[in-house]
Protein backbone atom coordinates (compact mmCIF):
# COMPACT_ATOMS: atom_id res chain seq x y z
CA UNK A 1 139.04 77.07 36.88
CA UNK A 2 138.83 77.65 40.71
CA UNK A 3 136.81 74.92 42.03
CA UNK A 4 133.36 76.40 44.02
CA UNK A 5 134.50 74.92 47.61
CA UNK A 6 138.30 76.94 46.97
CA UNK A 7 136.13 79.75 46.24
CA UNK A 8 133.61 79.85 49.08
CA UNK A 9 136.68 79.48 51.29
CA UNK A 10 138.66 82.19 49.97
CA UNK A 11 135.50 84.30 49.88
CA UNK A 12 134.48 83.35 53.57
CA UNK A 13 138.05 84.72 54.31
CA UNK A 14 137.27 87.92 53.91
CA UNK A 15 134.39 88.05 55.83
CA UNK A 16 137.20 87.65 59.12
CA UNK A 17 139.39 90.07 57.52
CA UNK A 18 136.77 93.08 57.35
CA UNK A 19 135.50 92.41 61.02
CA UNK A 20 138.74 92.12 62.24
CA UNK A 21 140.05 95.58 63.41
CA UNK A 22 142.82 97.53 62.12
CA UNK A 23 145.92 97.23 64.27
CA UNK A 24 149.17 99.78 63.45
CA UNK A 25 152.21 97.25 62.81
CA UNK A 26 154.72 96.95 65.96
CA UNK A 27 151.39 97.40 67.93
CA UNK A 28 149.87 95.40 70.56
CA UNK A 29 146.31 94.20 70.24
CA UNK A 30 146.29 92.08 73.28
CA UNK A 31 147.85 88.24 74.16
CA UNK A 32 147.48 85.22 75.64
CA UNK A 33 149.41 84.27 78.79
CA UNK A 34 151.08 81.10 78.00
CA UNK A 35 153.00 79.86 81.53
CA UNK A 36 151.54 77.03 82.51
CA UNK A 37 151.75 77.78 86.20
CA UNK A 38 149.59 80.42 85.73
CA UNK A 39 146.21 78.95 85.34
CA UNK A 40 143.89 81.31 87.93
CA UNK A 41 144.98 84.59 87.00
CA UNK A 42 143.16 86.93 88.82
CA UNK A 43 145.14 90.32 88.90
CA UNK A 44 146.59 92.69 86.09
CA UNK A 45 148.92 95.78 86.49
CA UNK A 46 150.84 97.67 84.10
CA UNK A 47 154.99 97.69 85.12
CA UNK A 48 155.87 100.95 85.58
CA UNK A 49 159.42 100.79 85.06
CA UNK A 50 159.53 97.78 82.34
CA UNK A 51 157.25 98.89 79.35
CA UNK A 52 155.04 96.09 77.97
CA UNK A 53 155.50 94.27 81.13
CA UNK A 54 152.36 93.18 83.15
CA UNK A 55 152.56 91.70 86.31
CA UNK A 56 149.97 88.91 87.48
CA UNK A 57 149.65 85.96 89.95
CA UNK A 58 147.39 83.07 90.94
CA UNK A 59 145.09 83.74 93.77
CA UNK A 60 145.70 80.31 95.53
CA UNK A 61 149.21 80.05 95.38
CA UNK A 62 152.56 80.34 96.65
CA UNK A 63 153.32 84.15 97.50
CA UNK A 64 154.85 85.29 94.38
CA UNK A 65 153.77 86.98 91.29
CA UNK A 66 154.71 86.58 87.52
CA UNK A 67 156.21 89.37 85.01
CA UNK A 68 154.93 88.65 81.13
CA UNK A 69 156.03 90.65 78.30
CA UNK A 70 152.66 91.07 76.24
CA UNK A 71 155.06 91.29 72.97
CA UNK A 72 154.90 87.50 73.27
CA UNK A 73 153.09 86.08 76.52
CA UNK A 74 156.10 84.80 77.70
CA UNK A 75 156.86 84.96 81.43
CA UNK A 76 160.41 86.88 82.27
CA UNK A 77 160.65 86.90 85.80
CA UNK A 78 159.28 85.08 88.81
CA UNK A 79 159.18 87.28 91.76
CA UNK A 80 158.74 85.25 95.15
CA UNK A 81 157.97 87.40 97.99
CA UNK A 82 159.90 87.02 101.63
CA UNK A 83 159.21 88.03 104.62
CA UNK A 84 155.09 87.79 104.22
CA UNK A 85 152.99 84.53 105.23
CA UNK A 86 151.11 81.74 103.23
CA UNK A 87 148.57 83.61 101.07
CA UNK A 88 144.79 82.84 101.38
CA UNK A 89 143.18 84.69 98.45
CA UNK A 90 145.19 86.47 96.51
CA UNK A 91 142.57 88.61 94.10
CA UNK A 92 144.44 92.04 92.65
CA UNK A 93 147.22 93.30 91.95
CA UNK A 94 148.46 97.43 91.28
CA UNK A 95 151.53 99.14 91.19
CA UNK A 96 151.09 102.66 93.11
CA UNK A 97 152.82 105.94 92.86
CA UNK A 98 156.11 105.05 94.92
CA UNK A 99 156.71 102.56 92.20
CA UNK A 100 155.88 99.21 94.48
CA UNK A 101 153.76 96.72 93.77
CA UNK A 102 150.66 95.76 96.16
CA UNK A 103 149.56 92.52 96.14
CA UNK A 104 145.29 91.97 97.86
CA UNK A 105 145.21 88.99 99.52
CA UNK A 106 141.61 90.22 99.94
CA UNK A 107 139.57 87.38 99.25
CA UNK A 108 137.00 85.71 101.14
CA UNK A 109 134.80 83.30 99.33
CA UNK A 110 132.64 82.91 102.52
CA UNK A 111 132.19 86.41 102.46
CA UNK A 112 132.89 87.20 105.96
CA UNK A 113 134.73 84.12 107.51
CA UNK A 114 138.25 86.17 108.13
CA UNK A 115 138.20 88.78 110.61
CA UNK A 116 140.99 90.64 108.26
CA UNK A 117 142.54 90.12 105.01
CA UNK A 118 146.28 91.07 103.96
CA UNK A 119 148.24 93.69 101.66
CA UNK A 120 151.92 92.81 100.36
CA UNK A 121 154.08 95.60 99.00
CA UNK A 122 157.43 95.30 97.28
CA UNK A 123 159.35 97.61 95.10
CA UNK A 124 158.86 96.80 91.78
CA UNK A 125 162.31 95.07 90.60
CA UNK A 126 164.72 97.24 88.44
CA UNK A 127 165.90 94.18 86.37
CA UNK A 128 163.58 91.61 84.74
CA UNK A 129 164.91 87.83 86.47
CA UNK A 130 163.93 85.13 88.42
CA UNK A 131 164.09 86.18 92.23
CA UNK A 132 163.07 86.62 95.51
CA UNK A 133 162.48 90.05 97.01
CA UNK A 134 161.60 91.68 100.93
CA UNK A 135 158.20 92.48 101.05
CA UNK A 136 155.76 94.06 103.93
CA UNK A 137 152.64 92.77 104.67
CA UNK A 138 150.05 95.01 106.05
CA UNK A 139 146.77 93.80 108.02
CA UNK A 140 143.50 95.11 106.73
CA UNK A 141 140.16 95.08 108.27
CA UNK A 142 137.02 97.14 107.21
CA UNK A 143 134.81 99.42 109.10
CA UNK A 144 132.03 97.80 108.79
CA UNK A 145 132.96 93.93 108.83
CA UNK A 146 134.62 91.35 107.39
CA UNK A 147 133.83 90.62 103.40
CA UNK A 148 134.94 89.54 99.95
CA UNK A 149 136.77 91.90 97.29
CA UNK A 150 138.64 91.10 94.34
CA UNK A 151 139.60 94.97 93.82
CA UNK A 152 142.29 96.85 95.06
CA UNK A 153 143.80 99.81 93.54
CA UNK A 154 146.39 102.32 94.46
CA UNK A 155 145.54 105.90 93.40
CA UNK A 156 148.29 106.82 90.87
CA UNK A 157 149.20 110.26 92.36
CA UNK A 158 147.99 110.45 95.67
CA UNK A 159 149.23 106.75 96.70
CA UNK A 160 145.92 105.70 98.59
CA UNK A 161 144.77 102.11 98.44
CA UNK A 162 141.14 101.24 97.71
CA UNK A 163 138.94 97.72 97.82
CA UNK A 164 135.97 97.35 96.36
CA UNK A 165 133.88 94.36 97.62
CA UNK A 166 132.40 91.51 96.03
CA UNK A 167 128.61 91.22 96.11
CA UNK A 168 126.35 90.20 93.23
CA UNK A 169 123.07 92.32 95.06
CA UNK A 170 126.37 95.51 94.75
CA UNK A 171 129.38 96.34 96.67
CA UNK A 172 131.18 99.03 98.61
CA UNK A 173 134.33 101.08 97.27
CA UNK A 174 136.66 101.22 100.35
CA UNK A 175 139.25 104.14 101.62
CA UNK A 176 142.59 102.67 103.24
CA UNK A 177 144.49 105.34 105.15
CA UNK A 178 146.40 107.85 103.71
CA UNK A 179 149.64 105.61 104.37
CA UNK A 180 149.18 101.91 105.30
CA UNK A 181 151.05 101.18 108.69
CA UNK A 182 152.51 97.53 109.76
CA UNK A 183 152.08 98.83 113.69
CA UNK A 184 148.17 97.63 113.37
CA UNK A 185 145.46 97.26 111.57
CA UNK A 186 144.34 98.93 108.61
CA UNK A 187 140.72 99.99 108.81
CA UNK A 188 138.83 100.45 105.55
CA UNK A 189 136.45 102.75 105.17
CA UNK A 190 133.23 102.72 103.15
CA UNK A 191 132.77 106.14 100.62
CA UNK A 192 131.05 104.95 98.17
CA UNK A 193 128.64 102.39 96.23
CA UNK A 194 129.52 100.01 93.55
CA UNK A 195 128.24 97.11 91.53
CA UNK A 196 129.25 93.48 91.16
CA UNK A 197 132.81 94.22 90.86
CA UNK A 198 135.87 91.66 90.02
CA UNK A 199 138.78 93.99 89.40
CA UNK A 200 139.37 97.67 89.05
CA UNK A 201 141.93 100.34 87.98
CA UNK A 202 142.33 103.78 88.04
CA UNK A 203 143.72 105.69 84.85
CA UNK A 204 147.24 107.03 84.84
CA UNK A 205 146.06 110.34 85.32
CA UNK A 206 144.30 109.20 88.73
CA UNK A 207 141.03 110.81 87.06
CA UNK A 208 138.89 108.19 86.61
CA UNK A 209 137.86 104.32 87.97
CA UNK A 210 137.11 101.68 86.22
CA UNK A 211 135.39 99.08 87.74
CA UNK A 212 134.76 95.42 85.77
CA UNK A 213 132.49 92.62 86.17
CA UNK A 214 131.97 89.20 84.82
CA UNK A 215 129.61 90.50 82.22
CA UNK A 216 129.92 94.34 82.52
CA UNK A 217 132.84 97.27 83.27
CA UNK A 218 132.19 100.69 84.48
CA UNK A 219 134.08 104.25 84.51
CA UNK A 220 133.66 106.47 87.33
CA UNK A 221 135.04 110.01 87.21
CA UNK A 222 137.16 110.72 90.27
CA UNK A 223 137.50 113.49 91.98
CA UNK A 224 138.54 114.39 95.43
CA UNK A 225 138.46 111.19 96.48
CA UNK A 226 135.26 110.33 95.49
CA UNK A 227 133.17 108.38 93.12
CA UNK A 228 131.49 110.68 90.08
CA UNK A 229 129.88 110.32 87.09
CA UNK A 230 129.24 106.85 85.78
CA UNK A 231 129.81 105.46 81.88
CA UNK A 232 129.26 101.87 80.87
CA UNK A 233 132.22 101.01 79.04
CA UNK A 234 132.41 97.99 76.26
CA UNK A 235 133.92 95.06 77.98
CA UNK A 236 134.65 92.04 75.75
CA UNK A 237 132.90 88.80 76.52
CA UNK A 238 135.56 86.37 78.84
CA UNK A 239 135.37 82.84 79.90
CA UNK A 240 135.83 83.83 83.40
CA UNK A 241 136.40 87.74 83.43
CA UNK A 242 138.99 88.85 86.29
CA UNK A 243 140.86 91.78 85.75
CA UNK A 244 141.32 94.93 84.15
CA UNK A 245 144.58 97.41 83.76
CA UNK A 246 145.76 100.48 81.82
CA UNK A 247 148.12 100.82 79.22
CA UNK A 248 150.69 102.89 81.16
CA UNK A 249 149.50 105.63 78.60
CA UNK A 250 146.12 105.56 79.35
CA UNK A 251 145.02 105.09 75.90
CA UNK A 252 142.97 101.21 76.02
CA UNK A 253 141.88 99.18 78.56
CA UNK A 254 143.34 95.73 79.01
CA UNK A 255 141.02 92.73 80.24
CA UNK A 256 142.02 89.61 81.44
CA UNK A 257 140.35 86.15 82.53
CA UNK A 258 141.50 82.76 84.15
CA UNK A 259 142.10 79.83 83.40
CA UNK A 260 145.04 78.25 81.21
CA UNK A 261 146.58 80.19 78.47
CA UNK A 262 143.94 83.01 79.48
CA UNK A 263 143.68 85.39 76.94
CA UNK A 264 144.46 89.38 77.63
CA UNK A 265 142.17 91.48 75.33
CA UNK A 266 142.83 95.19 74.50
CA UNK A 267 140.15 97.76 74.10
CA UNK A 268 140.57 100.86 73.24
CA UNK A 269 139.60 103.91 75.78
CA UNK A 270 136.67 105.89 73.93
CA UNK A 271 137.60 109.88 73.80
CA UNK A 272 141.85 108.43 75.38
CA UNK A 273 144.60 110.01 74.68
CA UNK A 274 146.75 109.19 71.95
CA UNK A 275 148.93 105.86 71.53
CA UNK A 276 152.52 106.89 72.47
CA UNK A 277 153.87 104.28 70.53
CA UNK A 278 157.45 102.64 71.65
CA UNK A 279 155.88 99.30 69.79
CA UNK A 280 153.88 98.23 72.58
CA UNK A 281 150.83 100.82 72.97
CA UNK A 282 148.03 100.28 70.65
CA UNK A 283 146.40 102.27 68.53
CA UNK A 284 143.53 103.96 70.00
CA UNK A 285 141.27 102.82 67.00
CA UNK A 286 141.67 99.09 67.23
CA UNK A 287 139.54 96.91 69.65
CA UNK A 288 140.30 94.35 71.06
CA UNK A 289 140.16 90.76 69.92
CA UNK A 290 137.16 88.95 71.26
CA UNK A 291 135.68 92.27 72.20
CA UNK A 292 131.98 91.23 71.86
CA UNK A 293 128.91 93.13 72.76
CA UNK A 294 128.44 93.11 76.61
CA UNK A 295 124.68 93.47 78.23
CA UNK A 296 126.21 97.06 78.77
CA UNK A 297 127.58 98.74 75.47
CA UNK A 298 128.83 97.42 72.34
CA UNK A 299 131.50 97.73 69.95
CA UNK A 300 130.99 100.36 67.39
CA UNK A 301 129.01 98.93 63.81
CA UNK A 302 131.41 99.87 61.16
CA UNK A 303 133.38 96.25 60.84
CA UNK A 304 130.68 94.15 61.67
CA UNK A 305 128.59 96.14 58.79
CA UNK A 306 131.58 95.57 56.48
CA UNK A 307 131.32 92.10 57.47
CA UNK A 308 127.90 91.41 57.11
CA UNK A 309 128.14 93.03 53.21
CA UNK A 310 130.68 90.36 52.40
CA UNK A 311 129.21 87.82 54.03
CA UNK A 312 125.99 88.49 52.16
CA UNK A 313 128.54 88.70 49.01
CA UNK A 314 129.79 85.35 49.92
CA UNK A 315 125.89 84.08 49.96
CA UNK A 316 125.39 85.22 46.67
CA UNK A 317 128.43 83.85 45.18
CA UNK A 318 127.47 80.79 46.27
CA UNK A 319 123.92 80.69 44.64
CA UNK A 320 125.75 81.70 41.09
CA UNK A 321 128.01 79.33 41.15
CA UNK A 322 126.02 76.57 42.55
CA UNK A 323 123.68 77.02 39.34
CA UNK A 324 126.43 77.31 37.23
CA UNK A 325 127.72 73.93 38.01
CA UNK A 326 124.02 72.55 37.56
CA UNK A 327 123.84 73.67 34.39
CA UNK A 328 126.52 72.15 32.78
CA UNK A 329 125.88 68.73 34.55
């Protein structure tokens, strides 16, 4: 007979099996970043041109950045930038409609103490190695003073970079120039209002923002330019959250947080397009793992009510068996 503590365990199983969302096989449902150089990574961007491939960095580093395959959290490429100068703060990372990669050195823990902050552009690298690329560095200043900001964002269509600063009382959303320009400055320009923002992205369609937090994430429709209708989105819950991307097919959100062998979670956009497969895009009905109820939203019921059932199975089980073995002592 199956001893009571084999059963409980086998039981108890199941109760992680129900919660645990449904993922399509050859899909991704997130991963955890496992070069240990990377241990403060505070940017996340979709590759364009490599599918599965998202590009990160350190924010107190050396300047270069780090491709890793989310099939297996590997790191494929190192990508040292030349012709730029020793990085300060290096918070975001997108890659915008010319198909480079802009790198915000845009952080300012003193919130104020640099008179302007840097942007470093390369074009994102055909083959997947180890290397060291040209880059241009761009000087930014804002309109209205120096600051923090750990958001940067390239509009996917239009090519226009955005900051939004970091402020726990709320932020601004910034407008660079139409094109950036190494003759001078770049002044940023404040067009809209935002919360307590770590990291943002704008979907693949260039229609909406997303805007994350350490406890909360927001979508913005965008139009013209322009901030529009807000929706609190679920984020999950992070040890330190930091940054948020696309899928390159717009269908799920993927969230990422510091520290060594951070974890990348995957949740799914609510009312997104369709998966387009290729092995790496998720299914638009799986969540991500870790996805737990933020202050702002939650996941939806329907596994953790599964779960709950068999857990309360589990319970019961328990009880009969416990008096079964009392009886026969």
């Amino acid at each position: 007979m199956v001893s009571l503590r084999r059963t409980v365990a086998l039981a108890s199983a199941l109760v992680v099996w129900a919660a645990a969302p449904a993922v399509a096989e050859g899909e991704d449902d997130g991963f955890t970043v496992e070069d240990p150089r990377i241990t403060e990574s505070s940017g996340l961007a979709a590759s364009r041109a490599h599918p599965g491939i998202y590009w990160t960095h350190n924010d107190q580093d050396q300047p270069r950045v780090f491709a890793v395959d989310s099939r297996t959290g590997k790191t494929v490429a190192t990508v040292t930038l030349r012709g730029v100068g020793t990085p300060r703060d290096m918070e975001a990372i997108s890659v915008g409609a010319d198909g480079a990669v802009y790198v915000g050195d845009i952080g300012d823990n003193l919130d104020g103490s640099w008179p302007h902050v840097w942007i470093y552009r390369f074009p994102e690298p055909e083959r997947l190695r180890d290397q060291t690329v040209d880059a241009t560095q761009y000087t930014v200043t804002y309109a209205d003073g120096p600051r923090n900001a750990e958001a940067l964002m390239v509009h996917p269509t239009t090519g226009r970079v955005y900051i939004a600063s970091k402020n726990e009382d709320g932020g601004g959303l910034y407008e660079g120039p139409a094109q950036l320009s190494t003759r001078g400055p770049n002044v940023f320009r404040r067009v809209g209002e935002v919360p307590w923002v770590t990291d943002g992205a704008f979907s693949p369609d260039g229609e909406e923002l997303v805007l994350r937090g350490y406890f909360s994430a927001r979508a913005y429709a965008w139009k013209d330019g322009r901030l529009g209708a807000e929706k609190r989105l679920t984020a999950p819950i992070m040890r330190q959250s930091e940054s948020v991307t696309y899928t390159p097919d717009g269908s799920a959100l993927m969230y990422g947080s510091e520290g060594a062998g951070s974890e990348v979670a995957r949740v799914a956009v609510e009312g997104g397009p369709p998966a387009t497969g290729g092995g790496r895009s998720p299914s638009p009905s799986a969540s991500a793992p870790g996805a737990a109820k933020s202050p702002d939203g939650g996941v939806g019921g329907g596994d953790a009510t599964v779960g709950a059932l068999v857990l309360a199975g589990v319970a019961a089980l328990f009880l009969v068996l416990k008096g079964r073995r009392r009886s026969r002592e």
